[in-house]
C-alpha atoms as a PDB file:
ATOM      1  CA  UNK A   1      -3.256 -12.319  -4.989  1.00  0.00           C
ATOM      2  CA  UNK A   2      -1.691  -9.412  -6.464  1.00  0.00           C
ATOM      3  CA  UNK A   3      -4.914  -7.826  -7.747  1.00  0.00           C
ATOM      4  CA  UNK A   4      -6.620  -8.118  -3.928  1.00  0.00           C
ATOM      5  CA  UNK A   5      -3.481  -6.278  -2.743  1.00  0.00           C
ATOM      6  CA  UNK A   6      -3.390  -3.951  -5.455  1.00  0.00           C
ATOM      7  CA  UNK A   7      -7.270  -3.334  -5.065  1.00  0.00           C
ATOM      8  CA  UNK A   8      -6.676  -2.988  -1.359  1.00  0.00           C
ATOM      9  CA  UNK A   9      -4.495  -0.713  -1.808  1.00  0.00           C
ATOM     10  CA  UNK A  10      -6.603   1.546  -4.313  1.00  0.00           C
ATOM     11  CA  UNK A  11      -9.648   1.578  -1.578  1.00  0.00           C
ATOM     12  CA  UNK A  12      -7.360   2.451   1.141  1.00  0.00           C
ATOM     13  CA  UNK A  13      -6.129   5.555  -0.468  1.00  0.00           C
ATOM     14  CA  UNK A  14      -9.392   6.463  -2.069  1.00  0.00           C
ATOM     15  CA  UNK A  15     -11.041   6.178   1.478  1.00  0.00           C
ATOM     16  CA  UNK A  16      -9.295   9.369   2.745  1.00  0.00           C
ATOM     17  CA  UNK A  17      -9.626  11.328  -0.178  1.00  0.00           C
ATOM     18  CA  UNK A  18     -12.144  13.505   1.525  1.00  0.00           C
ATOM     19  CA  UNK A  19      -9.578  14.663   4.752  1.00  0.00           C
ATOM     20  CA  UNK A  20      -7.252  15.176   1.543  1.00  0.00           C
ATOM     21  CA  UNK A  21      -9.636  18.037   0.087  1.00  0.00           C
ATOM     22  CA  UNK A  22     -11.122  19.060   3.242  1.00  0.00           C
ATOM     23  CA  UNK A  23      -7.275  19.841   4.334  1.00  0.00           C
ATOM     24  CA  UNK A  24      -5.602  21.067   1.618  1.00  0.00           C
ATOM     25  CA  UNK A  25      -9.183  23.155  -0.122  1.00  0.00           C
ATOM     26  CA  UNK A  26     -10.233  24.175   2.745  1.00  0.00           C
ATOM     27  CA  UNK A  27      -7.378  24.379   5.402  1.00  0.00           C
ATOM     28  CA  UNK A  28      -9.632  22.332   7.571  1.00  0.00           C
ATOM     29  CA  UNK A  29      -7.493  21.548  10.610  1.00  0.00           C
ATOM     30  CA  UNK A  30      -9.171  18.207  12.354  1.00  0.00           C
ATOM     31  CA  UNK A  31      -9.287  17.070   8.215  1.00  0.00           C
ATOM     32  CA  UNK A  32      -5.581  17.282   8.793  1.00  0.00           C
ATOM     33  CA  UNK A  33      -5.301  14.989  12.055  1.00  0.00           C
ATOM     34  CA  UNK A  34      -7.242  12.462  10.446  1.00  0.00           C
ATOM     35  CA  UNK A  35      -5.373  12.644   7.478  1.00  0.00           C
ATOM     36  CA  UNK A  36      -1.973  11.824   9.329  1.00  0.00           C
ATOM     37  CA  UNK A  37      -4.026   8.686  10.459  1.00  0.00           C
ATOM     38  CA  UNK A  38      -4.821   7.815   7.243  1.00  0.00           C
ATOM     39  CA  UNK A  39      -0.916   8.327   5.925  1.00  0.00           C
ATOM     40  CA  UNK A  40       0.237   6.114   8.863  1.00  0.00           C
ATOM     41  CA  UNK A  41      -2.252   3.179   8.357  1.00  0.00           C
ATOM     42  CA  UNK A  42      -0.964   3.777   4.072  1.00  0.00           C
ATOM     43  CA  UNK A  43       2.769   3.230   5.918  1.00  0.00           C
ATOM     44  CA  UNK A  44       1.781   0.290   7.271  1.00  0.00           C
ATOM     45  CA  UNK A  45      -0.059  -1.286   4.658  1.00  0.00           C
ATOM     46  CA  UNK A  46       2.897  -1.205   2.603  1.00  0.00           C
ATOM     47  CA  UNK A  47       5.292  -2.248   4.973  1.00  0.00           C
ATOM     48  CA  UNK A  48       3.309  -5.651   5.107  1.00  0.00           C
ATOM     49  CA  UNK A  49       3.098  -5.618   1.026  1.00  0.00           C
ATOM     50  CA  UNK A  50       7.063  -4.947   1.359  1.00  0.00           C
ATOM     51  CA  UNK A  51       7.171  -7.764   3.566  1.00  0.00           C
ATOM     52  CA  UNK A  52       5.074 -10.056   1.660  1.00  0.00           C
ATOM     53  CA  UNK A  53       7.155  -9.470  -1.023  1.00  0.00           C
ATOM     54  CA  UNK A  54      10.366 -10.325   0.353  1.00  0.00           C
ATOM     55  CA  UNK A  55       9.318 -13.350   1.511  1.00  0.00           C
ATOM     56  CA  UNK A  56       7.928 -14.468  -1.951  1.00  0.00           C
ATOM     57  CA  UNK A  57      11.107 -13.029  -3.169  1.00  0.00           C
ATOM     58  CA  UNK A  58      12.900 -15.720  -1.076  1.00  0.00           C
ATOM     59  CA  UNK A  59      10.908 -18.669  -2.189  1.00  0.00           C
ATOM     60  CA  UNK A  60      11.236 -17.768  -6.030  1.00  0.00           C
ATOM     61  CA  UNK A  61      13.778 -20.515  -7.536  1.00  0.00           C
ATOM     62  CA  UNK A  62      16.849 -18.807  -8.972  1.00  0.00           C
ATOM     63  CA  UNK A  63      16.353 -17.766 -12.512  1.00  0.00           C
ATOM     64  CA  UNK A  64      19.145 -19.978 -13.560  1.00  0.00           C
ATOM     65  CA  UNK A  65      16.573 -23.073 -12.061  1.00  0.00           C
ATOM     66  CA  UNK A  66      13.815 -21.854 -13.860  1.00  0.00           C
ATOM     67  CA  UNK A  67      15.610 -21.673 -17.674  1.00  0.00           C
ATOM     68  CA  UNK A  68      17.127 -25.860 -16.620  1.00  0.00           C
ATOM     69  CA  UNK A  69      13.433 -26.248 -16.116  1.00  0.00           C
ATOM     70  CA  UNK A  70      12.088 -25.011 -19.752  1.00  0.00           C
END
């Protein structure tokens, strides 16, 4: 699971590379609306991965379990 959300998150920043460079290179001002988009749909991707973690966070046994276990 952690490589899909780690390659998920690769593609989604690599998909708005171009509004990066058509912003920043050439002070493209539409490249910069879209690229707001882009930043808020990042926010939100990682808010779920935050998420996602907490709650597998919460169903790790306690280290002190896991060393009884071994």
């Amino acid at each position: 699971m952690s490589a899909d959300r780690y390659g998920e998150l690769i593609k989604l920043v690599q998909s708005f590379e171009q509004d990066f460079t058509k912003f920043y290179d050439k002070e493209n001002r539409e490249a910069g609306v879209r690229l707001r988009k882009h930043m808020q749909e990042l926010r939100d991707y990682a808010q779920k991965i935050r998420d996602e973690v907490q709650q597998c966070r919460a169903e790790f046994a306690p280290k002190i379990e896991r060393k009884k276990k071994e």
